[in-house]
C-alpha atoms as a PDB file:
ATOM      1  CA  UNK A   1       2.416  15.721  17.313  1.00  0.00           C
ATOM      2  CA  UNK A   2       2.951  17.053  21.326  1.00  0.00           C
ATOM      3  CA  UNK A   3       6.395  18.955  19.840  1.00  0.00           C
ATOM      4  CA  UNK A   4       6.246  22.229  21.227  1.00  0.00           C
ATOM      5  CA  UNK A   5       9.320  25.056  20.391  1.00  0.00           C
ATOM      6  CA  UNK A   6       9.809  28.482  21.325  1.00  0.00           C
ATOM      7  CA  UNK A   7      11.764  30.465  18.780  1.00  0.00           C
ATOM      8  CA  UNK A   8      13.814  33.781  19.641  1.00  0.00           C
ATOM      9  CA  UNK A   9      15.416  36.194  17.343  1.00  0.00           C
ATOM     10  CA  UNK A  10      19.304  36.645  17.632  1.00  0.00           C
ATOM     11  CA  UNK A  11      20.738  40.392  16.879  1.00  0.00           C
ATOM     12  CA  UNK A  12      21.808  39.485  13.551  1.00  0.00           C
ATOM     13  CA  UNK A  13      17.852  38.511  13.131  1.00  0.00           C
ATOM     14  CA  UNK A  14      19.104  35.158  12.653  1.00  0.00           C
ATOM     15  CA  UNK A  15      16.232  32.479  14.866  1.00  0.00           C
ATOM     16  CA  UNK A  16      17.143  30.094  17.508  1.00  0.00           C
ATOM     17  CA  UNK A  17      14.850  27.868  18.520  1.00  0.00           C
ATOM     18  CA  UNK A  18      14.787  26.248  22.234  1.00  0.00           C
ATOM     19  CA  UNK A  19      14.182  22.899  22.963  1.00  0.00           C
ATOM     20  CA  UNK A  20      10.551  22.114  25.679  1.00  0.00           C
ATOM     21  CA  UNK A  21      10.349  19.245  27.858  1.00  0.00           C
ATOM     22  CA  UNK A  22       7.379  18.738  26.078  1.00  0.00           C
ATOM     23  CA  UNK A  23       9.768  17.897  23.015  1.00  0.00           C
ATOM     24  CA  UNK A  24      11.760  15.854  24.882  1.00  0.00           C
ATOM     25  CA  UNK A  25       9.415  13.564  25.623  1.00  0.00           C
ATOM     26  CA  UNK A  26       7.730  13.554  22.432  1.00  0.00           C
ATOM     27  CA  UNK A  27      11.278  12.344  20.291  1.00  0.00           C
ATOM     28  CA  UNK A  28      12.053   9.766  23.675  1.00  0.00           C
ATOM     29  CA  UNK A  29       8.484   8.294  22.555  1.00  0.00           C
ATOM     30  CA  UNK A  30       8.950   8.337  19.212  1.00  0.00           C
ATOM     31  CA  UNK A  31      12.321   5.899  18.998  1.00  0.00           C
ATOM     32  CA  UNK A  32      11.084   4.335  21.968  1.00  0.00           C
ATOM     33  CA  UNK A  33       8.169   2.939  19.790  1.00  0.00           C
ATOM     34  CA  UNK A  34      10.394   2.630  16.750  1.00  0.00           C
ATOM     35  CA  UNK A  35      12.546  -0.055  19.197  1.00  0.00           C
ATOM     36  CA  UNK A  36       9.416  -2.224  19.762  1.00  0.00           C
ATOM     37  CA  UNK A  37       8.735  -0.900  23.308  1.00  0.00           C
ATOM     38  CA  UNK A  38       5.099  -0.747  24.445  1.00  0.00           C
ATOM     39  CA  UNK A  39       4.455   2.660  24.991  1.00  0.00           C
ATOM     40  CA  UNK A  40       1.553   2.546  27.154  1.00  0.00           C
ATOM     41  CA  UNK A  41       4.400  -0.133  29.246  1.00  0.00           C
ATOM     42  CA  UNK A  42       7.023   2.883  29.141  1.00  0.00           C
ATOM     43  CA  UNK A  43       7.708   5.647  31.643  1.00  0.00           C
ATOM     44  CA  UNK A  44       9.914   8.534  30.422  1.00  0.00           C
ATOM     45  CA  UNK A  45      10.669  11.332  32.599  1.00  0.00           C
ATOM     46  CA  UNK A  46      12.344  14.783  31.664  1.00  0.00           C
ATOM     47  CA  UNK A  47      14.575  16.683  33.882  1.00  0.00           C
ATOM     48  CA  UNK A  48      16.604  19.404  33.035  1.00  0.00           C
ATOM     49  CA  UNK A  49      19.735  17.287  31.976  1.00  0.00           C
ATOM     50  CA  UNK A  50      18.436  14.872  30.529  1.00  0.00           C
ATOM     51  CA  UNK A  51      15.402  12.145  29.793  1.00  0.00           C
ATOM     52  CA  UNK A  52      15.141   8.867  31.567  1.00  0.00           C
ATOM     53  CA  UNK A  53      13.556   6.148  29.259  1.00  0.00           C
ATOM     54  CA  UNK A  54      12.181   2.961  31.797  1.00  0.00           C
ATOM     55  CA  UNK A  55      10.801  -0.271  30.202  1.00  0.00           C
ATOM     56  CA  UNK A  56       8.124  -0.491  32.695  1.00  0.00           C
ATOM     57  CA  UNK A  57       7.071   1.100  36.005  1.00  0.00           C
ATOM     58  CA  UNK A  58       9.507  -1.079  38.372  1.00  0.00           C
ATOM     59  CA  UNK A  59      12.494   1.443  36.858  1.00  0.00           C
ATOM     60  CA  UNK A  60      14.490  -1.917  37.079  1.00  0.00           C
ATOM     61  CA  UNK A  61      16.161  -0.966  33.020  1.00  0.00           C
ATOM     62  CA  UNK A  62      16.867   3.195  32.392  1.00  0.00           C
ATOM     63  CA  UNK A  63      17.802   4.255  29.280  1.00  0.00           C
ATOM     64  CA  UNK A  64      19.403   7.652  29.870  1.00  0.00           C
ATOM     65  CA  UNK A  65      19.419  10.792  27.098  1.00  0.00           C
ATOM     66  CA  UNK A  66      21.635  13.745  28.066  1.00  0.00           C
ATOM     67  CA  UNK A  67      20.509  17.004  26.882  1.00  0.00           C
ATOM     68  CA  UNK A  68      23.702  18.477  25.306  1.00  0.00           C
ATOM     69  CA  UNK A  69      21.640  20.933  23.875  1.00  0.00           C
ATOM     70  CA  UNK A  70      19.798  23.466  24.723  1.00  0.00           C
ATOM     71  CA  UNK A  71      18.624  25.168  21.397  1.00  0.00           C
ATOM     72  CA  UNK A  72      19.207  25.174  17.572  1.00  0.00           C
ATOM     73  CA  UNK A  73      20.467  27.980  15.816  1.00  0.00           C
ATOM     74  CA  UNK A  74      21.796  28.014  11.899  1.00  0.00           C
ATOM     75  CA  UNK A  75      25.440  27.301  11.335  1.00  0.00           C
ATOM     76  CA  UNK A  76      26.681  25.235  14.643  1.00  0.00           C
ATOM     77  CA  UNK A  77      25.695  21.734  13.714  1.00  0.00           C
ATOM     78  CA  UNK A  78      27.366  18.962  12.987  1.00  0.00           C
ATOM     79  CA  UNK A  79      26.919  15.650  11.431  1.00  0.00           C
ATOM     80  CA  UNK A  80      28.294  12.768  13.086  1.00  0.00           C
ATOM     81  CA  UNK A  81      28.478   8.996  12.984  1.00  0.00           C
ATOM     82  CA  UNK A  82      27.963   6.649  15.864  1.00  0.00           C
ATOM     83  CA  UNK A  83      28.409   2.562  16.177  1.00  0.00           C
ATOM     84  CA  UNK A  84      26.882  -0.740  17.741  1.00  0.00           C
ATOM     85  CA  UNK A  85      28.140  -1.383  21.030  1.00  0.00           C
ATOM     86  CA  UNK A  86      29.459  -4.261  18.768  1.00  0.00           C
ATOM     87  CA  UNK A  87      30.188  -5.522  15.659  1.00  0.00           C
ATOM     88  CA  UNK A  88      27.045  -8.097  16.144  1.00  0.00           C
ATOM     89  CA  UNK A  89      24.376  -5.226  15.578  1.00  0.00           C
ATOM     90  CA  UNK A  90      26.326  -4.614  12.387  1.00  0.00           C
ATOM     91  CA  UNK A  91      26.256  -8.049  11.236  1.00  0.00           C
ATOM     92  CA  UNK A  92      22.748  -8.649  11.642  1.00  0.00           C
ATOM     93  CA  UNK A  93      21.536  -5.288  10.261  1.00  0.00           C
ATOM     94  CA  UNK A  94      24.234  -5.067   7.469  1.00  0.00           C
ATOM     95  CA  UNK A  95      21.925  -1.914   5.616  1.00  0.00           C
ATOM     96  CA  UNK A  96      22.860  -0.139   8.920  1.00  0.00           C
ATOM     97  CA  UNK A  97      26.552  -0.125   9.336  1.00  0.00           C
ATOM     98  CA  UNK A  98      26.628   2.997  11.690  1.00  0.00           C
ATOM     99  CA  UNK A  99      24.227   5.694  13.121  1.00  0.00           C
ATOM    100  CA  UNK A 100      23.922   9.227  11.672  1.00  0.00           C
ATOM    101  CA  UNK A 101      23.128  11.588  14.039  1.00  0.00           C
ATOM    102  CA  UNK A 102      22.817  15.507  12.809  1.00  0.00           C
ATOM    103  CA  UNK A 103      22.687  18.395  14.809  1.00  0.00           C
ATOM    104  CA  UNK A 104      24.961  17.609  17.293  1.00  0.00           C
ATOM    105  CA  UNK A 105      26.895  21.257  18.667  1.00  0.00           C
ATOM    106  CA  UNK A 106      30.140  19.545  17.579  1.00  0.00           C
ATOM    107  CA  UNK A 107      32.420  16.797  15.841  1.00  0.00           C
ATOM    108  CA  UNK A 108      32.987  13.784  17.417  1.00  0.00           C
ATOM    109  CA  UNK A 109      35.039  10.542  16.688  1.00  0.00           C
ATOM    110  CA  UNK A 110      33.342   7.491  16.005  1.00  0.00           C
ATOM    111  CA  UNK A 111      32.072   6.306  19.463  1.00  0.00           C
ATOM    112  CA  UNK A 112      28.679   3.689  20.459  1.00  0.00           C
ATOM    113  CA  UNK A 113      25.594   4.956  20.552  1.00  0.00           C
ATOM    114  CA  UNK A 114      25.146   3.490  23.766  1.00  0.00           C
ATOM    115  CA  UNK A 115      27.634   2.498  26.604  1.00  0.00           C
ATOM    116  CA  UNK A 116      26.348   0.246  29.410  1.00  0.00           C
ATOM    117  CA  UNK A 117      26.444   0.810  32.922  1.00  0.00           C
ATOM    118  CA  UNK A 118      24.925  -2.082  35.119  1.00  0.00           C
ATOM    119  CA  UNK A 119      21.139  -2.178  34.705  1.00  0.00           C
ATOM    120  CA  UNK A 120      21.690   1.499  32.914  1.00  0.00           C
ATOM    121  CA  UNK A 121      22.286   2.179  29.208  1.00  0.00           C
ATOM    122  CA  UNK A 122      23.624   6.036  28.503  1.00  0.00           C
ATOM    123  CA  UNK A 123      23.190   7.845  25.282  1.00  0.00           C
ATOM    124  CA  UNK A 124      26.841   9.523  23.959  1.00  0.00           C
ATOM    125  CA  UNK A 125      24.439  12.446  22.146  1.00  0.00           C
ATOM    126  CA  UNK A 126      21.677  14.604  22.442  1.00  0.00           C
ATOM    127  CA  UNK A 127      19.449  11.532  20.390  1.00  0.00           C
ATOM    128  CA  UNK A 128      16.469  13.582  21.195  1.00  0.00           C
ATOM    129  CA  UNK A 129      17.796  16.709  19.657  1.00  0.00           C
ATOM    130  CA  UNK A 130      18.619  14.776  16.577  1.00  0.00           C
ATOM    131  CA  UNK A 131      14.787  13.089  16.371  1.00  0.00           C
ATOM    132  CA  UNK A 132      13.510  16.523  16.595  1.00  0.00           C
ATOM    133  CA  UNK A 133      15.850  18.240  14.174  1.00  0.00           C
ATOM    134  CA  UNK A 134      15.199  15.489  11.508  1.00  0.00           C
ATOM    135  CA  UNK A 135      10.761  14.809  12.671  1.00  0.00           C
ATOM    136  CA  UNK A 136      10.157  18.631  13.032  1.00  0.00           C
ATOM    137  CA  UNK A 137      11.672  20.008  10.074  1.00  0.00           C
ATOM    138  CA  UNK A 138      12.906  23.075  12.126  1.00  0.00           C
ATOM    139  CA  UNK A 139      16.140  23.756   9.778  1.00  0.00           C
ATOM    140  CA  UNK A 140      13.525  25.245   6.973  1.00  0.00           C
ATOM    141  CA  UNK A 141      12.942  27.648  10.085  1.00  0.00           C
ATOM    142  CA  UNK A 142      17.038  28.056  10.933  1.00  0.00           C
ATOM    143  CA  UNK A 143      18.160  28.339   7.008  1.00  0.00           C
ATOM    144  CA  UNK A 144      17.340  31.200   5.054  1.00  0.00           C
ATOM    145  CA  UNK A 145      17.722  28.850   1.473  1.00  0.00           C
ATOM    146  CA  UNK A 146      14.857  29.357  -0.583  1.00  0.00           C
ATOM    147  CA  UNK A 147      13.701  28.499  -4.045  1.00  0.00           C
ATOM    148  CA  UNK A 148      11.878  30.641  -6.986  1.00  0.00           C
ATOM    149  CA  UNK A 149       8.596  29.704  -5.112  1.00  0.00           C
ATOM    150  CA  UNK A 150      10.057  30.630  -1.628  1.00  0.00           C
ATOM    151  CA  UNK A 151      10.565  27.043  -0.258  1.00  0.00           C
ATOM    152  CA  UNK A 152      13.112  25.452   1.261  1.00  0.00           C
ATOM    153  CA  UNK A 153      15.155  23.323  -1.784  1.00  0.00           C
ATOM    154  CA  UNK A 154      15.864  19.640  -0.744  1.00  0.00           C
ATOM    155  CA  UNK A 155      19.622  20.425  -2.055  1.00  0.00           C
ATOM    156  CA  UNK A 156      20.054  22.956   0.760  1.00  0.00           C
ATOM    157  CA  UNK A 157      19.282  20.057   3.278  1.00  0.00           C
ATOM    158  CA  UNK A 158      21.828  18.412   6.037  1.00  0.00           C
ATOM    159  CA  UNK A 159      20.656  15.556   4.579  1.00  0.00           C
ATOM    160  CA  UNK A 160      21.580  16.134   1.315  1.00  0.00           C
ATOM    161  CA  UNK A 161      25.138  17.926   2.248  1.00  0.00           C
ATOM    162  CA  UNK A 162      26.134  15.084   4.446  1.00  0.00           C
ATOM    163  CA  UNK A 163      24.821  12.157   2.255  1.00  0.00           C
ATOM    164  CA  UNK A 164      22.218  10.381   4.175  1.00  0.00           C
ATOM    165  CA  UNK A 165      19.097  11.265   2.537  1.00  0.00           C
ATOM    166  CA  UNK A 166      18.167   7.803   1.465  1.00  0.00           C
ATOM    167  CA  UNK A 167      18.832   6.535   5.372  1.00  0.00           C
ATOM    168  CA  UNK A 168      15.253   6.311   7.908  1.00  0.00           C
ATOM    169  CA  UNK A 169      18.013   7.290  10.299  1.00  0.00           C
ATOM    170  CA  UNK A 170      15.012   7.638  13.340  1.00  0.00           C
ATOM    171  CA  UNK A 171      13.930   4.238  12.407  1.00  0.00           C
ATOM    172  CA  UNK A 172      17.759   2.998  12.479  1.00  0.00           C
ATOM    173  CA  UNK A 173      17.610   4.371  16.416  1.00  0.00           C
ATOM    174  CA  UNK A 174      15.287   2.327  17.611  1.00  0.00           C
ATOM    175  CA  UNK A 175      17.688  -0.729  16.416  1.00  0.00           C
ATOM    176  CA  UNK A 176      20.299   1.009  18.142  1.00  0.00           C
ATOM    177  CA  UNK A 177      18.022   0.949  21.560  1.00  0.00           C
ATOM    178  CA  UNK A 178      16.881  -2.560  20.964  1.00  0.00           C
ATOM    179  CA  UNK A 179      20.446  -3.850  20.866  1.00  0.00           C
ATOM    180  CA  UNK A 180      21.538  -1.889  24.260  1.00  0.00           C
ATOM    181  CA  UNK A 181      18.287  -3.040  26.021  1.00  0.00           C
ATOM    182  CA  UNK A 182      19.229  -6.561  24.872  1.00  0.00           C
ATOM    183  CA  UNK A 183      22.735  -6.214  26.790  1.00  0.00           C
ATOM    184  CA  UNK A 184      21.138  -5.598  29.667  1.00  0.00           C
ATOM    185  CA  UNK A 185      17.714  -7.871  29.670  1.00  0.00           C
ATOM    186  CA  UNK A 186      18.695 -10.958  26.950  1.00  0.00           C
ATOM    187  CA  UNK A 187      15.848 -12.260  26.984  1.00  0.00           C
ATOM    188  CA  UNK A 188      14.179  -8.633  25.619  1.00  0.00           C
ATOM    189  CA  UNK A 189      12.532  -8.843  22.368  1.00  0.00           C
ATOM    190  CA  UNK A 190      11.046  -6.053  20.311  1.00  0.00           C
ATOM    191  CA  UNK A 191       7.439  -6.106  20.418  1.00  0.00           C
ATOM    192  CA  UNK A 192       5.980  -6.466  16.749  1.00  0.00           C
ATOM    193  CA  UNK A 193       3.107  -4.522  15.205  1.00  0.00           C
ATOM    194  CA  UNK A 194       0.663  -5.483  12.743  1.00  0.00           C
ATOM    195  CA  UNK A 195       1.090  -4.234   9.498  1.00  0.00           C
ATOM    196  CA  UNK A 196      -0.417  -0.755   9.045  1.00  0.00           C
ATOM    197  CA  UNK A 197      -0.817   1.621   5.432  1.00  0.00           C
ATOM    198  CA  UNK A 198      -2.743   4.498   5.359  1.00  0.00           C
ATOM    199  CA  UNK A 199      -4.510   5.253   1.841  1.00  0.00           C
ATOM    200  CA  UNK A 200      -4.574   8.722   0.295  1.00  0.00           C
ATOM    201  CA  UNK A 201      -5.720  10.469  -2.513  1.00  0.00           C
ATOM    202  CA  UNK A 202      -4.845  14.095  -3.636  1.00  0.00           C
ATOM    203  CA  UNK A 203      -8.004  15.204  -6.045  1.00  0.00           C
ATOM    204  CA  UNK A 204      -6.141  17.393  -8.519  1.00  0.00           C
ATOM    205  CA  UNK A 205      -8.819  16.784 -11.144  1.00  0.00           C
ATOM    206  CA  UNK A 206     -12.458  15.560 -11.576  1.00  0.00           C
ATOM    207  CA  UNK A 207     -12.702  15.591 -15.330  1.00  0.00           C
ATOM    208  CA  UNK A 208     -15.463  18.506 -15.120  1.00  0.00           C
ATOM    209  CA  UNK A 209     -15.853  20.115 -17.238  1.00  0.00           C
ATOM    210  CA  UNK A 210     -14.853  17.417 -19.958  1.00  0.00           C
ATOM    211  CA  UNK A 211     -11.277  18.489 -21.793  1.00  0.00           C
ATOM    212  CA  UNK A 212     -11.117  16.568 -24.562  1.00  0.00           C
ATOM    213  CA  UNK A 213      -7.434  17.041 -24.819  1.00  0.00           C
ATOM    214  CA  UNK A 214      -6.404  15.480 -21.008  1.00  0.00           C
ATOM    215  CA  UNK A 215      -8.937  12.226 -21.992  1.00  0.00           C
ATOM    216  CA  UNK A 216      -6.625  11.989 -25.151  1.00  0.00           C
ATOM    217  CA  UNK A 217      -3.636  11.917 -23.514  1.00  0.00           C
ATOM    218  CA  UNK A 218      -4.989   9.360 -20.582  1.00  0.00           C
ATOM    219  CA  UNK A 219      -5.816   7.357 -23.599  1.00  0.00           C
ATOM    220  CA  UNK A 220      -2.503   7.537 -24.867  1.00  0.00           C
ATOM    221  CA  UNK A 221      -0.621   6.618 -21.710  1.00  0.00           C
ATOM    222  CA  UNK A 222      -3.731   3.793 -20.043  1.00  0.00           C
ATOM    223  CA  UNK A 223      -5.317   2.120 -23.442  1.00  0.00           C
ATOM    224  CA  UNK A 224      -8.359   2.109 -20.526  1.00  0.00           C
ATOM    225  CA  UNK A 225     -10.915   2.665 -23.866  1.00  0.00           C
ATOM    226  CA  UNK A 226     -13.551   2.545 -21.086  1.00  0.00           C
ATOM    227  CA  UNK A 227     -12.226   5.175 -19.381  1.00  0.00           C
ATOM    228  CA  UNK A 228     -12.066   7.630 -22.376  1.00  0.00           C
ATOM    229  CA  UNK A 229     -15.836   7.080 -23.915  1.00  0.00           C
ATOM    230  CA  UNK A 230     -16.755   7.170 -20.175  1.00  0.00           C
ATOM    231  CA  UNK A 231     -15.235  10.740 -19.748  1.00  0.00           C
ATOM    232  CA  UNK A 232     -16.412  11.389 -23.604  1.00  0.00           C
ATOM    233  CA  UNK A 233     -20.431  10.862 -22.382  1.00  0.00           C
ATOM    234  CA  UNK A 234     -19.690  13.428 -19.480  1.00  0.00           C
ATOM    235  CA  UNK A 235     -19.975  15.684 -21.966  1.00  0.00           C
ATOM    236  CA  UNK A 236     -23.508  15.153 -23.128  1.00  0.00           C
ATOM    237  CA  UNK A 237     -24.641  14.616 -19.359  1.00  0.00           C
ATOM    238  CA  UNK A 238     -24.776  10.996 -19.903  1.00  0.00           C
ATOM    239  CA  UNK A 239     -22.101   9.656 -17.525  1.00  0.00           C
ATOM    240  CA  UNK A 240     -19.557  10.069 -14.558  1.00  0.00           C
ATOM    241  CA  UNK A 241     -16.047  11.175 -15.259  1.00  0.00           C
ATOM    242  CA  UNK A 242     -13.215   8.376 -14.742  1.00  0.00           C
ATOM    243  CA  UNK A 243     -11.270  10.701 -12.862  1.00  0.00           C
ATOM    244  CA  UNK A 244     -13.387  11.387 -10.075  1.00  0.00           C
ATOM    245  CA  UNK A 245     -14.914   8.136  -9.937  1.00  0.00           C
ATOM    246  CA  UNK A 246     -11.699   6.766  -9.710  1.00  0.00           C
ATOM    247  CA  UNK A 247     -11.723   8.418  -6.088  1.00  0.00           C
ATOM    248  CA  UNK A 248     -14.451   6.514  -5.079  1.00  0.00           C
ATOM    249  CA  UNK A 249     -13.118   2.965  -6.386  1.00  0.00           C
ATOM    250  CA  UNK A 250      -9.743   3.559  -4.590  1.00  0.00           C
ATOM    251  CA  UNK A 251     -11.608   4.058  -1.571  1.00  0.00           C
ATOM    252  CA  UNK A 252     -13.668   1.119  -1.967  1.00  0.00           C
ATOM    253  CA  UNK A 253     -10.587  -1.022  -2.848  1.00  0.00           C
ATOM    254  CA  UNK A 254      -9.122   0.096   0.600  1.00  0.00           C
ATOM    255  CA  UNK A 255     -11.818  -0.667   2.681  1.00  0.00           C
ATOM    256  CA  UNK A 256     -12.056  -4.316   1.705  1.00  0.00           C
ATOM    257  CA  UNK A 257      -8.661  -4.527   2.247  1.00  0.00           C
ATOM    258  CA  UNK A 258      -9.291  -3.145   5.763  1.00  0.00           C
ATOM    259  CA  UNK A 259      -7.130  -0.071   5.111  1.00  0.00           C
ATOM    260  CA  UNK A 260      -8.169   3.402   6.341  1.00  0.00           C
ATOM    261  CA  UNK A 261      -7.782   5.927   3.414  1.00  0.00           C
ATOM    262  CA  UNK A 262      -8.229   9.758   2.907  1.00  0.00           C
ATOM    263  CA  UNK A 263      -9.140  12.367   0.068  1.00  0.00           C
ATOM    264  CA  UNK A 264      -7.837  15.530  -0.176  1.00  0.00           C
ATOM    265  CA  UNK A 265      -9.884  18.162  -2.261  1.00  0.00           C
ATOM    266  CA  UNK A 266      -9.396  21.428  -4.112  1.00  0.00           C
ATOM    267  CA  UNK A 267     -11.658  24.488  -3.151  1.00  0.00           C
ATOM    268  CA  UNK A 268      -8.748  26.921  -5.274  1.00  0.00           C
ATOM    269  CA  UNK A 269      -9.620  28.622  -8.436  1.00  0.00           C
ATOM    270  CA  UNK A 270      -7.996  27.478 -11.080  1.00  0.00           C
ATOM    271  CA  UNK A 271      -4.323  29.287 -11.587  1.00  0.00           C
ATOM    272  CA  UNK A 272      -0.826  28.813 -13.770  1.00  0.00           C
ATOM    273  CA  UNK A 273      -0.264  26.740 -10.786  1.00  0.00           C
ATOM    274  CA  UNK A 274      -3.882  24.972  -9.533  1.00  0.00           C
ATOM    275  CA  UNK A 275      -5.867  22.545 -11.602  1.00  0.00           C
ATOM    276  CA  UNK A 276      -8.777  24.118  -9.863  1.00  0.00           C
ATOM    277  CA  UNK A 277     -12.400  23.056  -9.969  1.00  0.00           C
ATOM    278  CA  UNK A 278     -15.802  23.684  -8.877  1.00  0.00           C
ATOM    279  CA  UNK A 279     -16.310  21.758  -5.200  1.00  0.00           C
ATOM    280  CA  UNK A 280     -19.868  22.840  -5.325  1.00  0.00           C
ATOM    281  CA  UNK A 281     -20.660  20.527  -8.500  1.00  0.00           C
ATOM    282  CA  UNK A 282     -23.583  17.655  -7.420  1.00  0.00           C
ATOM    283  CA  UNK A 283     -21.293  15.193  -8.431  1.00  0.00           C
ATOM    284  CA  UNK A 284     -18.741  16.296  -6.265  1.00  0.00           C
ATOM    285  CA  UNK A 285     -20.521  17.004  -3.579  1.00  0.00           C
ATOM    286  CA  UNK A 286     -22.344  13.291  -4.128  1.00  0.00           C
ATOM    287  CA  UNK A 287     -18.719  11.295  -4.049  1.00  0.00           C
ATOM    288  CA  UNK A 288     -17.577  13.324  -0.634  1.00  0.00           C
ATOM    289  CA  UNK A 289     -20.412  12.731   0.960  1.00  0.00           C
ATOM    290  CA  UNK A 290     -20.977   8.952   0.213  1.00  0.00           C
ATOM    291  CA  UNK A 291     -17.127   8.769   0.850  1.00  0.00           C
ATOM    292  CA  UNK A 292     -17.806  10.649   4.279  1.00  0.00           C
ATOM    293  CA  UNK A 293     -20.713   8.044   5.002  1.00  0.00           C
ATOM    294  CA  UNK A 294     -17.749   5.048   4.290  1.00  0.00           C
ATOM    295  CA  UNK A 295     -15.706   6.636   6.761  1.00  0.00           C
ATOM    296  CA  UNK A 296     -13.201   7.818   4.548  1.00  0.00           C
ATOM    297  CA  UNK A 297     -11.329  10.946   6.099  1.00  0.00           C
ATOM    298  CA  UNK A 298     -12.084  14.396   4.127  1.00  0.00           C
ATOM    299  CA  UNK A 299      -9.543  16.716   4.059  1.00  0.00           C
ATOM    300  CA  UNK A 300      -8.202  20.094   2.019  1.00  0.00           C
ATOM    301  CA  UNK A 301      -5.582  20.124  -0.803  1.00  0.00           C
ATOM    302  CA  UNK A 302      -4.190  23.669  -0.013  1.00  0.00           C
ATOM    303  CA  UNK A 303      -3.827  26.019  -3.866  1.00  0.00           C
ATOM    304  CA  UNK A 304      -0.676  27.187  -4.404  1.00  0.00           C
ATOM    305  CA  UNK A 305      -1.384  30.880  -3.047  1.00  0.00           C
ATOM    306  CA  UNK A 306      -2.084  29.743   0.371  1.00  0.00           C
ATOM    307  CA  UNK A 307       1.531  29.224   1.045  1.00  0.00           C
ATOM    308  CA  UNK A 308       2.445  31.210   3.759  1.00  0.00           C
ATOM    309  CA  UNK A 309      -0.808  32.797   3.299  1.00  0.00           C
ATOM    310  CA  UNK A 310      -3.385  31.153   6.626  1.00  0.00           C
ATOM    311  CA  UNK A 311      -6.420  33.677   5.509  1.00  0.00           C
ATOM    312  CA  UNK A 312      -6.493  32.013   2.411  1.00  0.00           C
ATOM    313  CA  UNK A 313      -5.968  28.583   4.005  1.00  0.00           C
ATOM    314  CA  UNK A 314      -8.663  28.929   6.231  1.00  0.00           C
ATOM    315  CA  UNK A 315     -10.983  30.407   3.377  1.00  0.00           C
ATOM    316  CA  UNK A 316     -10.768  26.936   1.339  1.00  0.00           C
ATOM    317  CA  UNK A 317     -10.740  24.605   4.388  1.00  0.00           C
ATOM    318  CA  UNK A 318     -14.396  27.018   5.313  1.00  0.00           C
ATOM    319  CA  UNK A 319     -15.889  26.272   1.592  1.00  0.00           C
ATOM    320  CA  UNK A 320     -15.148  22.505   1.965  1.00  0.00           C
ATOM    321  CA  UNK A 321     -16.377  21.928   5.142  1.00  0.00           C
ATOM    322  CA  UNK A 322     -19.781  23.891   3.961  1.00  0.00           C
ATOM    323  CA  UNK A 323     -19.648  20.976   0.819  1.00  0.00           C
END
């Protein structure tokens, strides 16, 4: 992702976590391409006090992003909420009223986003702290919440706390951008993408060995009769489970649609938590590789144990690779 931290340990073996010009660059690029800006067009430079955002190499628009912060560290961030320059930006993007910017060192009243100066637009926060904070994930490093399984509960979350968690509040920044860029070049317009989806598939199950029971209840919930007498001649060697055929079709689907996709398989035994089953089986090994052959990316659905665990990790990632 190019974000790069250095953590530190304070005496009361609480973590801070410091803040790389590789970072800064990284978040700048990141709502920079969110706004609609070309970002092989772009030039962002980092100082130490802040990053300067440039439309294009004549430096003739900055966009300027003070760094008010030099680290994170649990229990001195704030929440606050900025606004459009005007009420236009408002208007037009009515599901955006203001911006929500966490982890700023302290409360502020409701000020812009941006203020202009000339052919110069100037950030009123550390933006680029708050892209990291919310991209990175780094408060499950900074809080010490944890749940029966020993991860970080979504109810402990800023997000949650300061109501905001249904708000794509990195996304909203690049409006805020647009609309400053726009006061200084009119005639600016975002530059628009094609529409892109990535397709993937996490293979919990294969339907081998045939369980009677889990057909029943697909039956149940699908009425796919197919499906069921499909799985149901599995059992006498006679056929291909729906389940893990089902991989290949949704695979197959994407491709004609032009989409790339991805499959994500289980090498774990089978535990209280873990479906599990056998990656070795032919017709396992037959679907990966004809999906590998389509292009389709191939990657590892980490077990439950290999939380916090990287020997394990590494141990199923080595027995899929070898399949």
């Amino acid at each position: 992702s190019g974000i790069s931290i250095k953590s530190c340990w304070n005496a009361d073996n609480s973590v801070r976590i410091s803040i790389t010009r590789e970072a800064r660059r990284f978040a700048v690029l990141e709502i920079a391409t969110r706004a609609g800006l070309n970002p092989h067009e772009c030039l962002i430079e980092v100082s130490d006090a802040q990053t300067s955002l440039y439309l294009d190499r004549s430096r003739n628009v900055e966009v300027v992003f003070p760094h008010l912060m030099r680290q994170f560290e649990r229990n001195t961030l704030h929440t606050v909420r900025c606004s459009w320059i005007s009420t236009g930006g408002s208007s037009r993007w009515p599901l955006v009223p203001d911006f929500i910017i966490p982890s700023c060192p302290e409360t502020a009243a409701l000020q812009p986003l941006f203020v202009i100066e000339d052919r110069r637009a100037r950030c009123m926060v550390d933006l680029g702290a708050s892209v990291l904070f919310s991209l990175s994930r780094i408060e499950e490093r900074l809080s010490t919440d944890r749940d029966q399984h020993g991860r970080f509960p979504a109810s402990a979350s800023v997000a949650v706390r300061d109501d905001y968690v249904h708000r794509p509040i990195v996304d909203e920044y690049g409006f805020a951008i647009g609309e400053a860029i726009q006061y200084i070049v009119p005639a600016w317009r975002p530059q628009s993408g094609p529409f892109r989806a990535f397709v993937t598939q996490d293979v919990d199950s294969i339907g081998i060995p045939f369980n009677p029971w889990s057909t029943a209840r697909r039956l149940v919930h699908t009425l796919n009769i197919g499906r069921a007498v499909r799985d149901m001649a599995t059992a006498v060697g006679g056929g291909k489970p729906a389940e893990l055929e089902s991989v290949r079709e949704i695979a197959t689907l994407a491709a004609r649609h032009g989409l790339r996709s991805a499959s994500f398989w289980k090498t774990g035994a089978r535990t209280e938590y873990d479906t599990g089953y056998d990656v070795s089986h032919s017709s396992v090994t037959r679907v990966v590789s004809d999906l590998r052959t389509a292009g389709v990316d191939i990657g590892i659905h980490p077990s439950y144990y290999t939380f916090e665990n990287r020997c394990r990790l590494a141990e199923e990632v080595r027995i899929l690779r070898e399949h």
